[in-house]
C-alpha atoms as a PDB file:
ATOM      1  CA  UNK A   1     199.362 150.152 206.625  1.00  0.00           C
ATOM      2  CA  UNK A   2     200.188 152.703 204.226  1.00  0.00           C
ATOM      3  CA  UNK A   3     203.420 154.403 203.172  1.00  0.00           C
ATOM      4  CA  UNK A   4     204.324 157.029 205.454  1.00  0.00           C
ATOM      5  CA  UNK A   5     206.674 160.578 205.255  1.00  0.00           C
ATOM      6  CA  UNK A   6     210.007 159.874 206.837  1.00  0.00           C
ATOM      7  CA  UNK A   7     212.042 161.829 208.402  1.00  0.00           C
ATOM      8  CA  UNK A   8     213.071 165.348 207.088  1.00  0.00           C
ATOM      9  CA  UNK A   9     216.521 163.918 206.803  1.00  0.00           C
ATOM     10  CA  UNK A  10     215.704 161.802 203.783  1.00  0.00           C
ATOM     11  CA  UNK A  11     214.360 165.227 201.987  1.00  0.00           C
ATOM     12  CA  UNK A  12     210.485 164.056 201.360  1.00  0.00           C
ATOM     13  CA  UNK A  13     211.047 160.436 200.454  1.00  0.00           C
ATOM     14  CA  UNK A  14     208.126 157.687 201.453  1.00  0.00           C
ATOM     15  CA  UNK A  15     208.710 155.261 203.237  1.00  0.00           C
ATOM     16  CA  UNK A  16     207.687 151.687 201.239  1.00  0.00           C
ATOM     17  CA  UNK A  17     206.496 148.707 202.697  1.00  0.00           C
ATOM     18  CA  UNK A  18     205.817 144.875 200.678  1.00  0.00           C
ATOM     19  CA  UNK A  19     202.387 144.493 200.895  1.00  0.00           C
ATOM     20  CA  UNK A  20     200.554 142.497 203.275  1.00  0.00           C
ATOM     21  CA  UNK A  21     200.749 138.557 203.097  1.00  0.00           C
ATOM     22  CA  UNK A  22     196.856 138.109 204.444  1.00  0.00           C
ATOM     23  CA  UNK A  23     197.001 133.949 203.102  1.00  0.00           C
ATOM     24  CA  UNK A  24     200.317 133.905 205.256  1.00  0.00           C
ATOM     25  CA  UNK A  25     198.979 135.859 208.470  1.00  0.00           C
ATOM     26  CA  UNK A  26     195.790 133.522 208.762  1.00  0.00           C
ATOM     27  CA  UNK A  27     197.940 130.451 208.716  1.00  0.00           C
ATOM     28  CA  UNK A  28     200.368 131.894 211.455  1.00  0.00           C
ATOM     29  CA  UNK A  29     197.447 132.870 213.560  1.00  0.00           C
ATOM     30  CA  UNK A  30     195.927 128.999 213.127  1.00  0.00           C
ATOM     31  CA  UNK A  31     199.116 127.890 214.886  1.00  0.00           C
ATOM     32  CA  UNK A  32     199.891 127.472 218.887  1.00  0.00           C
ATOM     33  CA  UNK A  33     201.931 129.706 220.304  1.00  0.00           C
ATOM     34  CA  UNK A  34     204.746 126.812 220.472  1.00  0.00           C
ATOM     35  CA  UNK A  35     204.085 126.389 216.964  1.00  0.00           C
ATOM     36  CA  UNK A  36     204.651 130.021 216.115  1.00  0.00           C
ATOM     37  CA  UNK A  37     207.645 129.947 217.865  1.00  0.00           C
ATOM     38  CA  UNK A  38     208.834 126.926 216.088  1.00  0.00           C
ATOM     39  CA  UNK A  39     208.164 128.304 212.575  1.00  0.00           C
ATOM     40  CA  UNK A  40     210.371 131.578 213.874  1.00  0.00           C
ATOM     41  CA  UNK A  41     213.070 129.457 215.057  1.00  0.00           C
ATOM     42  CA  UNK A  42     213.283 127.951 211.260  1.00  0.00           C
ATOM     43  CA  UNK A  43     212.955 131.034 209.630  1.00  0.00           C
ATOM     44  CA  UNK A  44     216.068 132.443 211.833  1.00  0.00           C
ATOM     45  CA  UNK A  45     218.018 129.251 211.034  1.00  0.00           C
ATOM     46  CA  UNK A  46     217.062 129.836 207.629  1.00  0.00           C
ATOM     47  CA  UNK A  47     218.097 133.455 207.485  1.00  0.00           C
ATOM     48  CA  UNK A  48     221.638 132.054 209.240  1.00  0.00           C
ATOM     49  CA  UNK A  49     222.273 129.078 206.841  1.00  0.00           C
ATOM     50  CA  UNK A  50     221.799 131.490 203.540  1.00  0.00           C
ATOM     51  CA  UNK A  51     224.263 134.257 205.738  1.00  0.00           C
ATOM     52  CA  UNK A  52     226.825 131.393 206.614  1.00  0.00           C
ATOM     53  CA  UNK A  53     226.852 129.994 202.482  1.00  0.00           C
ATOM     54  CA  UNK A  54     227.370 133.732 201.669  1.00  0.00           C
ATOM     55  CA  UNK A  55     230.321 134.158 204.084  1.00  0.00           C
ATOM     56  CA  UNK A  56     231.806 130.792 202.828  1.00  0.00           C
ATOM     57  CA  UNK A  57     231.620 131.813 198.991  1.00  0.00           C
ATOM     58  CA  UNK A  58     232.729 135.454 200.512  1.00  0.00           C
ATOM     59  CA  UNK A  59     235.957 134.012 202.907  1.00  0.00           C
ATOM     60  CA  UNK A  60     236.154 130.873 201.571  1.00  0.00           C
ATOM     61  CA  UNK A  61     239.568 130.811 203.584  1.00  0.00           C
ATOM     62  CA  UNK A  62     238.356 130.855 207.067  1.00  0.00           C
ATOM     63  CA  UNK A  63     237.179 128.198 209.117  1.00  0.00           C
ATOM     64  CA  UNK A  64     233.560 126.894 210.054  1.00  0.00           C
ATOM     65  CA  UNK A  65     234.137 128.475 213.552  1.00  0.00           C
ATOM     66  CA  UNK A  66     235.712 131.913 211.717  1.00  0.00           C
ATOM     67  CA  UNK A  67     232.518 131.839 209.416  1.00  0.00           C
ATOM     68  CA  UNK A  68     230.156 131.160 212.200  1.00  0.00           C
ATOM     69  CA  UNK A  69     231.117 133.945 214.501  1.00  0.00           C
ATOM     70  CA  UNK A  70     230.913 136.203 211.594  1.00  0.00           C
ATOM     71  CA  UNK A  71     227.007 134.922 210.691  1.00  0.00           C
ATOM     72  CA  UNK A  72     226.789 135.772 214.388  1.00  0.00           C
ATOM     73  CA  UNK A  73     228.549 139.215 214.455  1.00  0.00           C
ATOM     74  CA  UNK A  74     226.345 140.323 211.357  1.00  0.00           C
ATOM     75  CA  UNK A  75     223.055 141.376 213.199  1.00  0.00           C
ATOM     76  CA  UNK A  76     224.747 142.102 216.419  1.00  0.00           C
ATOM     77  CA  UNK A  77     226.925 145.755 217.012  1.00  0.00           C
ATOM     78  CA  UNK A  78     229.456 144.902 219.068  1.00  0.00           C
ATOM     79  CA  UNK A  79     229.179 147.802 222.080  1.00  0.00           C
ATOM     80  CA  UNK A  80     232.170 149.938 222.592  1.00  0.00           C
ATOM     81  CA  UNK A  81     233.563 148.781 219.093  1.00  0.00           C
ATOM     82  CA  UNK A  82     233.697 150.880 215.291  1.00  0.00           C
ATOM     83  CA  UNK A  83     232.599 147.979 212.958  1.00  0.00           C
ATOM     84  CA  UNK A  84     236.292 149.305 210.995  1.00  0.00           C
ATOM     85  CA  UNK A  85     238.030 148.304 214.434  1.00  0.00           C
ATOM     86  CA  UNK A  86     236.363 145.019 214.362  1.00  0.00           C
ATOM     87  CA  UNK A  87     237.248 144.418 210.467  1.00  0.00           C
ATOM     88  CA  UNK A  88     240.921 145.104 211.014  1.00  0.00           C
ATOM     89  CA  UNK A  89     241.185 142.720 213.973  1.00  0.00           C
ATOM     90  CA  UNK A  90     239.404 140.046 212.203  1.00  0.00           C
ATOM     91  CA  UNK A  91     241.464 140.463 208.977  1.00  0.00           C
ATOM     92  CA  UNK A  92     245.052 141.137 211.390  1.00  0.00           C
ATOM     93  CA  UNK A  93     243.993 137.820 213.684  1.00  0.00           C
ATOM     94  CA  UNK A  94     244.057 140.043 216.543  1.00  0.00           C
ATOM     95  CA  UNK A  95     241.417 140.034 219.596  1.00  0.00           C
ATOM     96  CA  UNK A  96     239.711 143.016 220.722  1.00  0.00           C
END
């Protein structure tokens, strides 16, 4: 796939993408679908463990439970929230 326009908003810059793993798509497609789904459930953990270790070195005050909700938090907008409104309750103690 090649680099597309984007968006008049960004005022003519391309869009860039990393370029195509082919050695690492022929592997995935060798695998079962179970095994596909196993290799994305490690790569997820993966992404979660380096998240958590940055959090710890980040907050290294807060708890495992404190740290863990925030790993889980980090991907996911909380609906009907401002991410400031869920920073100030996090930092005051506070629920929302």
């Amino acid at each position: 796939m090649s680099p597309t326009k984007a968006p008049d908003d960004t005022a003519g810059e391309t869009l860039q993408f990393d370029p195509i793993d082919w050695q690492q798509l022929q592997l995935l497609a060798q695998l079962t679908p179970a095994q596909r789904t196993l290799a994305m459930i490690r790569a997820a953990e993966f992404v979660r463990a380096g998240l958590r270790g940055a959090f710890r070195r980040r907050f290294p005050e807060l708890s495992d439970e404190e740290i863990n909700m925030k790993v889980l938090a980090h991907p996911t907008p909380l609906r009907g929230y401002k991410q400031a409104e869920v920073e100030v309750a996090n930092n005051s103690g506070g629920s929302l």
